[in-house]
Protein backbone atom coordinates (compact mmCIF):
# COMPACT_ATOMS: atom_id res chain seq x y z
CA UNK A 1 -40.68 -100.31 -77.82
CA UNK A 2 -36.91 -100.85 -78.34
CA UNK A 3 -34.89 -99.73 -75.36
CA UNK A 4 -32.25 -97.29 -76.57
CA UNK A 5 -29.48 -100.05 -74.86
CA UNK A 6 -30.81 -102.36 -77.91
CA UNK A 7 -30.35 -100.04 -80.23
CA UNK A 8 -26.72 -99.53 -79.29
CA UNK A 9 -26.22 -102.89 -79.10
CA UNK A 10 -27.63 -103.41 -82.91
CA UNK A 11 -25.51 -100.95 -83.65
CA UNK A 12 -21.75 -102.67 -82.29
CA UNK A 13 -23.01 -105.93 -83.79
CA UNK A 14 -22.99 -104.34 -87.20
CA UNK A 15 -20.00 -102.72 -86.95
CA UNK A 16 -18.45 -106.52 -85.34
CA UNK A 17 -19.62 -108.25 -89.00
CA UNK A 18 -17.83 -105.88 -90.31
CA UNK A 19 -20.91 -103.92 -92.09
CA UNK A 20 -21.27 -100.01 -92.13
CA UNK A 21 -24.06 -99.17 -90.10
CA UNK A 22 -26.42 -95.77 -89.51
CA UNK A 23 -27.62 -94.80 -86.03
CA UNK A 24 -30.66 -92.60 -86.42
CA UNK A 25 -31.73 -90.00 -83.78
CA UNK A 26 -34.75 -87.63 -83.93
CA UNK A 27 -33.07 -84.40 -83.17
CA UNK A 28 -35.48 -81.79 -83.36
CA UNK A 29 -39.61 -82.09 -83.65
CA UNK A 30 -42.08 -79.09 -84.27
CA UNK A 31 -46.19 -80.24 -83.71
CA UNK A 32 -47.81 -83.26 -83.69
CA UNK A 33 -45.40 -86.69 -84.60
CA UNK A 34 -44.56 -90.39 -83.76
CA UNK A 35 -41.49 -90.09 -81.82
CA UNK A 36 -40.06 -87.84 -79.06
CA UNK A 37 -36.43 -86.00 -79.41
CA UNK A 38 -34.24 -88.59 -78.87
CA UNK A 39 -35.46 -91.39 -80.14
CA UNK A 40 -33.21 -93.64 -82.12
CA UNK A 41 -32.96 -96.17 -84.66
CA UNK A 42 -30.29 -98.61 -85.97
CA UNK A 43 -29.86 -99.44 -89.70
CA UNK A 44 -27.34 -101.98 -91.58
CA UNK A 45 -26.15 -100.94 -94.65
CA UNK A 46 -28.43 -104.18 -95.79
CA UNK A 47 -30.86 -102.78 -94.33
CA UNK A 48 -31.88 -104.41 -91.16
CA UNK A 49 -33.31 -102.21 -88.77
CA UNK A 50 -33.25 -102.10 -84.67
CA UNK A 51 -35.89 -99.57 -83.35
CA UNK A 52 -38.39 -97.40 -84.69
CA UNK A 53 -38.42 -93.66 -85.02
CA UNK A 54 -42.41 -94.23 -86.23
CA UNK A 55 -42.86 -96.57 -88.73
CA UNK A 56 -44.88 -96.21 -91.67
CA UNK A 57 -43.80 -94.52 -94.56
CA UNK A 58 -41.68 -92.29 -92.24
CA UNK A 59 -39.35 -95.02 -91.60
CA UNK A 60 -39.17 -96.13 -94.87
CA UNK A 61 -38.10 -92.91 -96.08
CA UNK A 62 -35.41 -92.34 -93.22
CA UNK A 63 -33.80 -95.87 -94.45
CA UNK A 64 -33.45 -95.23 -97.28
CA UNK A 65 -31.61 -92.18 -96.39
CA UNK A 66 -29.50 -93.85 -94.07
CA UNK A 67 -28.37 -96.22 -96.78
CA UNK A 68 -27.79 -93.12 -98.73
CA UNK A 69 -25.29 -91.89 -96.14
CA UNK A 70 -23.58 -95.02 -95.58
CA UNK A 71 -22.53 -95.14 -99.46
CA UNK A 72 -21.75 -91.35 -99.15
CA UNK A 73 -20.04 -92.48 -95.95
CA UNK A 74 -20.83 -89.10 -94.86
CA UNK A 75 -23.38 -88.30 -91.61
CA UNK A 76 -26.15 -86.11 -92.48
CA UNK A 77 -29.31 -84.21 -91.24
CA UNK A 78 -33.09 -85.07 -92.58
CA UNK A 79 -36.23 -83.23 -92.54
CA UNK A 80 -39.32 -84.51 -93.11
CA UNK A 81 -42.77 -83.32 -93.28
CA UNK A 82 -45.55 -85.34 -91.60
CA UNK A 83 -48.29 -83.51 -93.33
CA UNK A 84 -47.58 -79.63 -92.34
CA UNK A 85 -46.86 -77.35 -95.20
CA UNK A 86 -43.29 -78.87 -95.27
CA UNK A 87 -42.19 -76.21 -98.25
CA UNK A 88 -38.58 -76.31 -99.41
CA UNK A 89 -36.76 -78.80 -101.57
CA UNK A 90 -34.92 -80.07 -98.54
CA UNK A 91 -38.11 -81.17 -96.82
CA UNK A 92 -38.72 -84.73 -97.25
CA UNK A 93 -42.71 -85.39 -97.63
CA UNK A 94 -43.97 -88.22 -96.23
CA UNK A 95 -47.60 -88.23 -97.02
CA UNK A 96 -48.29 -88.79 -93.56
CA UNK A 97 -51.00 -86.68 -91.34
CA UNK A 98 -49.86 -85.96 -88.30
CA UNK A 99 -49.52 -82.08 -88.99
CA UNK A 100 -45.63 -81.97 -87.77
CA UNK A 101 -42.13 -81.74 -88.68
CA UNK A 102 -39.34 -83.79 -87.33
CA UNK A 103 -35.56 -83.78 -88.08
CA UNK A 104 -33.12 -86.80 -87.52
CA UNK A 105 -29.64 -86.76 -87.52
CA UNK A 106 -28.05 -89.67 -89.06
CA UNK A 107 -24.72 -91.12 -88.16
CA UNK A 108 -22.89 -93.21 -90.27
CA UNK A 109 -19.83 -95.74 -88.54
CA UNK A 110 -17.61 -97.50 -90.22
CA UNK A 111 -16.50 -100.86 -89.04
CA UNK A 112 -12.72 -101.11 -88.48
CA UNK A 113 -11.11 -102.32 -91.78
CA UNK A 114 -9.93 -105.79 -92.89
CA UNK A 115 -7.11 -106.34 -94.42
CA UNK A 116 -6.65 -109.75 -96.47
CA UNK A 117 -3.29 -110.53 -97.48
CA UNK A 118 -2.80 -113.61 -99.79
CA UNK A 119 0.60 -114.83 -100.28
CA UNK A 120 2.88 -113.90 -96.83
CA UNK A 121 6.45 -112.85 -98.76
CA UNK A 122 8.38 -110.01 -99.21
CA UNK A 123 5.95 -107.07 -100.11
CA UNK A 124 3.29 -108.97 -97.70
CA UNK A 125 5.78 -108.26 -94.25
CA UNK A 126 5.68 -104.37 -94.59
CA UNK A 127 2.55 -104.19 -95.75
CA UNK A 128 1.28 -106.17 -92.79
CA UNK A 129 3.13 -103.57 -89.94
CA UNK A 130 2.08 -100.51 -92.31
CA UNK A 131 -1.55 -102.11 -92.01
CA UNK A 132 -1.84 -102.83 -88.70
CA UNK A 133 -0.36 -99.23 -87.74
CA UNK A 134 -3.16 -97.59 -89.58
CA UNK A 135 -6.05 -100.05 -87.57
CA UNK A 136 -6.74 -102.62 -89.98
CA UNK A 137 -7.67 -106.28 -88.88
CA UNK A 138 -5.04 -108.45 -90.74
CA UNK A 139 -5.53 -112.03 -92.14
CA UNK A 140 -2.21 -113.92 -93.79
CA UNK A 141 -3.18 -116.67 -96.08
CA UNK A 142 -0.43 -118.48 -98.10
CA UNK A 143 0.68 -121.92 -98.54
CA UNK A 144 4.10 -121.67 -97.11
CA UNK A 145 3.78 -122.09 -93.26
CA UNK A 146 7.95 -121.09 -93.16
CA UNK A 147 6.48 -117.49 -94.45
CA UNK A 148 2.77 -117.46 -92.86
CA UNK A 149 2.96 -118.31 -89.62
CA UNK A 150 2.61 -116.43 -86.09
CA UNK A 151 6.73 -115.31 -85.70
CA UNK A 152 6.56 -113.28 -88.85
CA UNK A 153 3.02 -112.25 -88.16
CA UNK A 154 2.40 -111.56 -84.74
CA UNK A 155 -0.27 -108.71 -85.84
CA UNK A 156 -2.59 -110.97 -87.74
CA UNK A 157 -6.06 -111.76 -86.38
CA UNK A 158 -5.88 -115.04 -88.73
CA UNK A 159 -3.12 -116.94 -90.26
CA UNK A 160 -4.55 -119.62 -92.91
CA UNK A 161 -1.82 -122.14 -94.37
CA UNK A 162 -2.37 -125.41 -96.14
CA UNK A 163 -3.08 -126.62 -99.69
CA UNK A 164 -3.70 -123.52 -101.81
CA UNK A 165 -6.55 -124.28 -103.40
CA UNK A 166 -8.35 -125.47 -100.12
CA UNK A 167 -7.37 -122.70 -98.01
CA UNK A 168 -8.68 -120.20 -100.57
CA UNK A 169 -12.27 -121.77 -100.36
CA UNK A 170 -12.07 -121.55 -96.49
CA UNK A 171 -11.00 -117.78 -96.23
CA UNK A 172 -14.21 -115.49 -95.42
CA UNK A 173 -13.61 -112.38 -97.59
CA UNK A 174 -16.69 -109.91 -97.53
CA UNK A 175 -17.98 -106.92 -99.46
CA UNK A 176 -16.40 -103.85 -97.38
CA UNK A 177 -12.98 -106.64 -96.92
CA UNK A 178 -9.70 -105.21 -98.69
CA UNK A 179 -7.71 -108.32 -100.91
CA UNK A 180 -4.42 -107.56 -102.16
CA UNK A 181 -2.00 -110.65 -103.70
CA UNK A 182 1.54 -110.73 -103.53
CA UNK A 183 2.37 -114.32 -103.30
CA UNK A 184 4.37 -114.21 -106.88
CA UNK A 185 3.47 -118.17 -108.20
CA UNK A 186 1.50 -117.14 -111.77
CA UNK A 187 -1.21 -119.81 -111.19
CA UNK A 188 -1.48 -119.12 -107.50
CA UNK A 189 -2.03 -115.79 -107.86
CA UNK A 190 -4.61 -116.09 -111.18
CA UNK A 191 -6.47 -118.60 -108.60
CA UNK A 192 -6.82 -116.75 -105.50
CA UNK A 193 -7.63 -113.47 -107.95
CA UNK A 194 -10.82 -115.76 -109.87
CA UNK A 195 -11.92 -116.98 -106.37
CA UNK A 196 -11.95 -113.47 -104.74
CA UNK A 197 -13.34 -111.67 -107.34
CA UNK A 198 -16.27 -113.88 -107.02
CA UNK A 199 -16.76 -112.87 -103.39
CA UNK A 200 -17.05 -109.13 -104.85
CA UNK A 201 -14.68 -107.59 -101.95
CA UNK A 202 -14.64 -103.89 -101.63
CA UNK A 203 -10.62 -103.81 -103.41
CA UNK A 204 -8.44 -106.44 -104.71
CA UNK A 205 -5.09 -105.41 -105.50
CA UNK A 206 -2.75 -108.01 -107.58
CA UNK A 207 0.84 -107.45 -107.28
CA UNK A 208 3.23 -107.54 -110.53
CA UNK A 209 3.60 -106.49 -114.19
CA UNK A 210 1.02 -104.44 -116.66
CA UNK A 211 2.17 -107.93 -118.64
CA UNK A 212 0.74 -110.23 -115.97
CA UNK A 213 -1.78 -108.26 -114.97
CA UNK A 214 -3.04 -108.16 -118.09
CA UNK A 215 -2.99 -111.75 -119.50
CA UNK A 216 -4.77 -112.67 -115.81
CA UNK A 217 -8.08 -109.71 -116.97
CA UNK A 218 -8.16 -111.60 -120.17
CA UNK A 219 -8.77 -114.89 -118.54
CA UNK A 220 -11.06 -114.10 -116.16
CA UNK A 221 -12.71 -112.16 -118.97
CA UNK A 222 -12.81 -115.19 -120.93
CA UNK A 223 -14.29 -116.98 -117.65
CA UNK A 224 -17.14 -114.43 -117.63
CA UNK A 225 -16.01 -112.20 -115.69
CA UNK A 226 -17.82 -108.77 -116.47
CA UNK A 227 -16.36 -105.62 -116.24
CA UNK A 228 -18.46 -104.47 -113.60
CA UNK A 229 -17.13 -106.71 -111.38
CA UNK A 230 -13.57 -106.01 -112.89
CA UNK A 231 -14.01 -102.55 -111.28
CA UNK A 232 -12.39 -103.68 -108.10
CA UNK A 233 -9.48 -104.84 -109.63
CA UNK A 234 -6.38 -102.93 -109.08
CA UNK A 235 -3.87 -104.30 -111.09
CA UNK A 236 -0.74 -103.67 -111.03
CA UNK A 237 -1.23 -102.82 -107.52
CA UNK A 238 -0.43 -99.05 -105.81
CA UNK A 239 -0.14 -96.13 -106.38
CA UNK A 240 2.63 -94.91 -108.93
CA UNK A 241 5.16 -92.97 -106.68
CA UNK A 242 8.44 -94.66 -108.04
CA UNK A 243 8.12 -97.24 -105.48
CA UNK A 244 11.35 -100.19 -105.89
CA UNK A 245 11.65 -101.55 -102.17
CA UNK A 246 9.12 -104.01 -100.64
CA UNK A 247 8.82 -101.42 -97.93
CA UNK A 248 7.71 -98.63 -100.69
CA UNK A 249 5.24 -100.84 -102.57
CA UNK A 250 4.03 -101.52 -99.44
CA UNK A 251 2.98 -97.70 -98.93
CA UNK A 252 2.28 -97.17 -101.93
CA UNK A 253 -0.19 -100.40 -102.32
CA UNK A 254 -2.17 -98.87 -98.64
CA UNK A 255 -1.86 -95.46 -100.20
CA UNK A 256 -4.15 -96.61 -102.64
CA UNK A 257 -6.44 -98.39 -100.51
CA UNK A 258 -6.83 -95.23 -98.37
CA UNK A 259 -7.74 -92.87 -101.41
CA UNK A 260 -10.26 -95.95 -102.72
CA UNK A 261 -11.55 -96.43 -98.84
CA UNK A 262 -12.60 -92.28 -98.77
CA UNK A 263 -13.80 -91.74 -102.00
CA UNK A 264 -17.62 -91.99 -101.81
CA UNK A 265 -19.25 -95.72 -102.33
CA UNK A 266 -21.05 -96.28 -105.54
């Protein structure tokens, strides 16, 4: 059996990739069942799994509740029926015989935030000391080492400079990772939007015109790009509050990823 001290660790090596991740605790048992009060399990939001509140059917059920949660982003509390009468429509049935009833409470944690900025100018600056205020884990990529480098940045868990095209292919982006583009070059910015769209980030945000914005959806439409992956696309950038300075787009582009970041994940 998993020590609980496994579990926990399961659980801060989720939350280190940068995954959401469920810790599941048997809160409450009435007759016969697997697992004691207390007992715990870890799940990924892809599913791996650290301890066992019983296995079986059980388990499969409570996983795919804590997946449920961790899209919700919301903690919850199960029921389920190991073979008593287990009446109500919030009683999960099992199919199991053990004659009991257990609840778990599931606990969903978020992993802190990352933040990846491509292109290190004038909107990028702000946006960075905005970011790292609110807890976000910054990386700078961008071409020009006079903009992206440590002096300007001092916040930034990563600063990636070089040849465009190569540094692009060498950033890590992930699924819960938030992209937004400000470096301004046309081309630059239609490249490092077709490459990150690709890596299907939780947000990309693409700083400039309903012009450009739109001529750069056309081509990666043209590409093959479907609209369901389009959905991440914010473009232009922000939130419209009337923002002018790079200080204001700068709130107004995080004000955006905040109401994206709590509304429930689909």
């Amino acid at each position: 059996m998993v020590a609980d001290i496994e579990v926990l660790k399961a659980i801060a090596k989720f939350l280190e990739e940068g995954k959401r991740a469920a810790l599941c605790t048997v809160i409450e048992k009435k007759g016969s069942g697997p697992r004691d009060v207390g007992a715990k399990m870890a799940v990924s939001e892809d599913g791996e799994i650290v301890g066992t509140i019983g296995g079986g059917d059980l388990e499969r059920f409570l996983v795919g509740e804590a997946l449920k949660a961790m899209k919700e982003g919301k903690p919850k509390k199960v029921v389920f029926s190991l073979g008593g009468k287990g009446e109500g429509e919030e009683i999960i049935k099992t199919g199991l015989i053990c004659g009991g009833e257990i609840t778990v409470f599931i606990d969903v944690m978020e992993p802190k935030l990352r933040l990846v900025l491509i292109g290190a100018g004038h909107v990028a600056l702000p946006l960075a000391k905005i970011a790292e205020t609110l807890g976000y884990r910054l990386t700078v990529i961008d071409d020009n080492d006079k903009l992206a480098n440590r002096e300007r940045f001092p916040m930034a868990e990563e600063i990636i400079t070089g040849d465009f095209n190569q540094i692009l292919d060498r950033v890590s982006i992930g699924f819960n990772d938030f992209v937004v583009i400000t470096h301004g070059e046309p081309e630059h910015d239609y490249l490092a939007l077709e490459k990150a769209i690709k890596r299907k980030p939780a947000y990309i945000g693409l700083l400039g015109s309903r012009t450009k914005a739109a001529s750069m959806i056309k081509r990666l439409r043209d590409m093959g790009v479907s609209d369901e992956d389009l959905k991440v696309l914010h473009a232009p950038v922000g939130l419209d509050i009337g923002a002018q300075t790079p200080g204001e787009i700068a709130v107004s582009i995080l004000a955006e990823i905040i109401k994206e970041k709590r509304q429930p994940h689909m």
